[in-house]
N, C-alpha and C. Protein backbone atom coordinates (compact mmCIF):
# COMPACT_ATOMS: atom_id res chain seq x y z
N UNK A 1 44.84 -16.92 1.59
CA UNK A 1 44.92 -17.72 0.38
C UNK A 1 46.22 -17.36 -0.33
N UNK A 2 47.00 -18.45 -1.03
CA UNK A 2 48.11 -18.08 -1.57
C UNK A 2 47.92 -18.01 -3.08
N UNK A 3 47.56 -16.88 -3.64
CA UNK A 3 47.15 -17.20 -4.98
C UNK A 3 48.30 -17.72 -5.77
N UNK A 4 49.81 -17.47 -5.56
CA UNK A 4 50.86 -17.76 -6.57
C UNK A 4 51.17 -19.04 -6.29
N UNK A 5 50.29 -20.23 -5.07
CA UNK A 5 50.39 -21.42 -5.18
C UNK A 5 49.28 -22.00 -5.82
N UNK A 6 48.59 -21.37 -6.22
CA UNK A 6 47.00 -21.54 -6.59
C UNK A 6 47.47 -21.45 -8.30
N UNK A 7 48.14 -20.50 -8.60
CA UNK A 7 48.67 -20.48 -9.95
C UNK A 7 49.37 -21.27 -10.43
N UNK A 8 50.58 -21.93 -9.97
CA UNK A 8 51.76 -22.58 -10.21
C UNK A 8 51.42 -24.20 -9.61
N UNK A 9 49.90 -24.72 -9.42
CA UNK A 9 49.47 -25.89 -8.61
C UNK A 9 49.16 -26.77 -9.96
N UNK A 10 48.81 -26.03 -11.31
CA UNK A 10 48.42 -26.64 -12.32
C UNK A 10 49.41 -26.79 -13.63
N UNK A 11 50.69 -26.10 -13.01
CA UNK A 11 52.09 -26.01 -13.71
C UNK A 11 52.82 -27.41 -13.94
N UNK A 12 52.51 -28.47 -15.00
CA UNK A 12 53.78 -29.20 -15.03
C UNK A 12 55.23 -28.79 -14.98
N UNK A 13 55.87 -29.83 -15.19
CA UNK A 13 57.24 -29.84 -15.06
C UNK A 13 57.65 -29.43 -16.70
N UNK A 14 58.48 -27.87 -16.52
CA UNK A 14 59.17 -27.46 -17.66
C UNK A 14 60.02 -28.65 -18.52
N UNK A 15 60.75 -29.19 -17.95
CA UNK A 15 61.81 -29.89 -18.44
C UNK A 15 61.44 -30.95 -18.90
N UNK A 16 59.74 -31.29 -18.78
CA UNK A 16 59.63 -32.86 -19.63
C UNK A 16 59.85 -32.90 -20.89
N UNK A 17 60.79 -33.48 -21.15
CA UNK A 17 60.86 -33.70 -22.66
C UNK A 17 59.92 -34.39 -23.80
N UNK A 18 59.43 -35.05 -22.97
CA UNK A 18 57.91 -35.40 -23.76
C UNK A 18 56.91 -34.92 -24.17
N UNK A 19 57.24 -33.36 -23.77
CA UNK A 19 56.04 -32.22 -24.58
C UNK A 19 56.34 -32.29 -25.92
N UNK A 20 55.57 -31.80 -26.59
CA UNK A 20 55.87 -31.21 -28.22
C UNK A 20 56.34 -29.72 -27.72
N UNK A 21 57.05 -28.96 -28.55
CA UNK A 21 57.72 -28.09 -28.88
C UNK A 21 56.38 -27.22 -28.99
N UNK A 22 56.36 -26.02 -28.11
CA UNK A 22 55.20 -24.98 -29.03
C UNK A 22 55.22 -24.08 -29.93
N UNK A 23 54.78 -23.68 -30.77
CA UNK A 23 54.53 -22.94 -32.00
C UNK A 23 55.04 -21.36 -31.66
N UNK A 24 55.59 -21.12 -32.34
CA UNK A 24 56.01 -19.69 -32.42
C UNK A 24 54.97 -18.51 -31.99
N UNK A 25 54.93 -17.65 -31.17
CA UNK A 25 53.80 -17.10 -30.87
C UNK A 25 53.84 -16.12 -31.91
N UNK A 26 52.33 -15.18 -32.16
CA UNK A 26 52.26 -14.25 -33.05
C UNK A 26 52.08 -13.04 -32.36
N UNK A 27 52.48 -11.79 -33.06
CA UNK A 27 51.80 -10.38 -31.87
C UNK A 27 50.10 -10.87 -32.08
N UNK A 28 49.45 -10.15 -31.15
CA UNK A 28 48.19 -10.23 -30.65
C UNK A 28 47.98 -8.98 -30.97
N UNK A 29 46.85 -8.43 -31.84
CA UNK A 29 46.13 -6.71 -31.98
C UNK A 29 45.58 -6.47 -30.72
N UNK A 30 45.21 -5.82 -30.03
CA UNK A 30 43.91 -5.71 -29.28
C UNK A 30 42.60 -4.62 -29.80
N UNK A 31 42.08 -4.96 -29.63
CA UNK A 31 41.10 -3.90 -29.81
C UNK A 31 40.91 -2.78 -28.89
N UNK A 32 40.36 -1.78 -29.16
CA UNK A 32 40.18 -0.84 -28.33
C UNK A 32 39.48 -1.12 -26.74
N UNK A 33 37.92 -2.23 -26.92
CA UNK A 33 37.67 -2.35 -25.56
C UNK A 33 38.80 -3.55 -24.58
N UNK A 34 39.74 -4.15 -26.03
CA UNK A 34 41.04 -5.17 -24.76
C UNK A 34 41.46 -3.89 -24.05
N UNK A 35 41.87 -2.90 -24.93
CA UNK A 35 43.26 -2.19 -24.04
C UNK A 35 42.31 -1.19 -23.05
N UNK A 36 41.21 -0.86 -23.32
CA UNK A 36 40.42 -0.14 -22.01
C UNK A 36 40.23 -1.13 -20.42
N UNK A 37 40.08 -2.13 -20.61
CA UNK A 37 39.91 -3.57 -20.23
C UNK A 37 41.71 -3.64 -19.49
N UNK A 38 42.25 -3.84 -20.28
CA UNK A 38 43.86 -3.50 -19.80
C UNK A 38 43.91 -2.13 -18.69
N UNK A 39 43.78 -1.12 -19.06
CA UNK A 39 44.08 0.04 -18.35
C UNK A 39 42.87 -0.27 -17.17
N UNK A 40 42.09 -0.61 -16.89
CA UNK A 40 41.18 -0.51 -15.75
C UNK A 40 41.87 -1.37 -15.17
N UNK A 41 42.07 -2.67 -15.35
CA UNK A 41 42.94 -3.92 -14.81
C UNK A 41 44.32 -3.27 -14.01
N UNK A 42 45.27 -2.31 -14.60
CA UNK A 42 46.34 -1.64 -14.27
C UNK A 42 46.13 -0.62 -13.30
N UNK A 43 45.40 -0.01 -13.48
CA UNK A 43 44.57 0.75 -12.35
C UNK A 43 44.31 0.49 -10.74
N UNK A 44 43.49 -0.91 -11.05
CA UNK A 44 43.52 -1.84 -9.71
C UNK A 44 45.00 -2.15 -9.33
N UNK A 45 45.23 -2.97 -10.21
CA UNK A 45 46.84 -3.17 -9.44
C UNK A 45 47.45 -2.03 -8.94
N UNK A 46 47.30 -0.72 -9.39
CA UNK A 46 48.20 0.03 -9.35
C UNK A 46 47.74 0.49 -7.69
N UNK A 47 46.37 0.14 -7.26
CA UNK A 47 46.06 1.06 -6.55
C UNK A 47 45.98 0.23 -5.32
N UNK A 48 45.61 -1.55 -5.62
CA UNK A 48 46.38 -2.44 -4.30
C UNK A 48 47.96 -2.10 -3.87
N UNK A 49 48.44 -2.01 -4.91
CA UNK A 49 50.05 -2.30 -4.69
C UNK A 49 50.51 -0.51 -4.20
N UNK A 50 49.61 0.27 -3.94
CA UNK A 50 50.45 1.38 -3.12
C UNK A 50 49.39 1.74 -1.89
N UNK A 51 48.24 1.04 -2.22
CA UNK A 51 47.34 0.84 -0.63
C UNK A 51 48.39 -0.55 0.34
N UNK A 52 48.84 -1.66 -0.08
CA UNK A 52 49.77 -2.37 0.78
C UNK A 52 51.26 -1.84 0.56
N UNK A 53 51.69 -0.99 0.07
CA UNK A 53 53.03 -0.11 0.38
C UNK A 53 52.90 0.82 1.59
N UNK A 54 52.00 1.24 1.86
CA UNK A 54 51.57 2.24 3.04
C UNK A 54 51.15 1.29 3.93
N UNK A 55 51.03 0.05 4.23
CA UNK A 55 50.72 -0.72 5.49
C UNK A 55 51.73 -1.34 6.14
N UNK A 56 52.81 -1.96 5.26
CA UNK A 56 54.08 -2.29 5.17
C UNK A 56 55.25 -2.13 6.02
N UNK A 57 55.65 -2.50 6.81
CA UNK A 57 56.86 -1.86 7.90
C UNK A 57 58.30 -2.67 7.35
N UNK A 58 59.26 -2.03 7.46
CA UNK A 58 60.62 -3.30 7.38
C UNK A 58 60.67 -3.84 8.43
N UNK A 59 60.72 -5.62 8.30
CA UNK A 59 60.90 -6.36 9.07
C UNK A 59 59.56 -6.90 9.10
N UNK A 60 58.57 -6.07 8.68
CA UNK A 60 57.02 -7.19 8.92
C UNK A 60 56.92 -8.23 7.92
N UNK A 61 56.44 -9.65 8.48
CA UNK A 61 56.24 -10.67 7.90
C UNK A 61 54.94 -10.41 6.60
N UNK A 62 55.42 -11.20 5.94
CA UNK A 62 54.34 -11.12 4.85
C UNK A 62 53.48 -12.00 4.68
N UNK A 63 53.92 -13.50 5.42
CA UNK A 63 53.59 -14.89 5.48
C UNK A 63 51.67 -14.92 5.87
């Protein structure tokens, strides 16, 4: 499955000029259970992305 085509499948086109303009964003607080919620989330990533660094060869396809 390609998730970053799965992401970018529901992406219009940046450049239409027929959007409205969006609103200035604001900082966001989090609360204590967002950022616990955050750090478990970082965790996983952290721990796919050096379990497929150790499988990895130069020159192996990724496709």
């Amino acid at each position: 499955m390609n998730i970053l085509s799965n992401l970018l499948s529901g992406v219009t086109n940046p450049s239409n000029p027929s959007r409205p303009k969006k609103k200035r964003r604001r900082i966001e607080i989090k609360s204590e259970r967002e950022i616990e919620i955050m750090r478990q989330a970082a965790t996983i990533v952290a721990t796919v992305l050096k379990e497929i660094s150790e499988m990895v060869e130069p020159g192996m396809s990724t496709a």
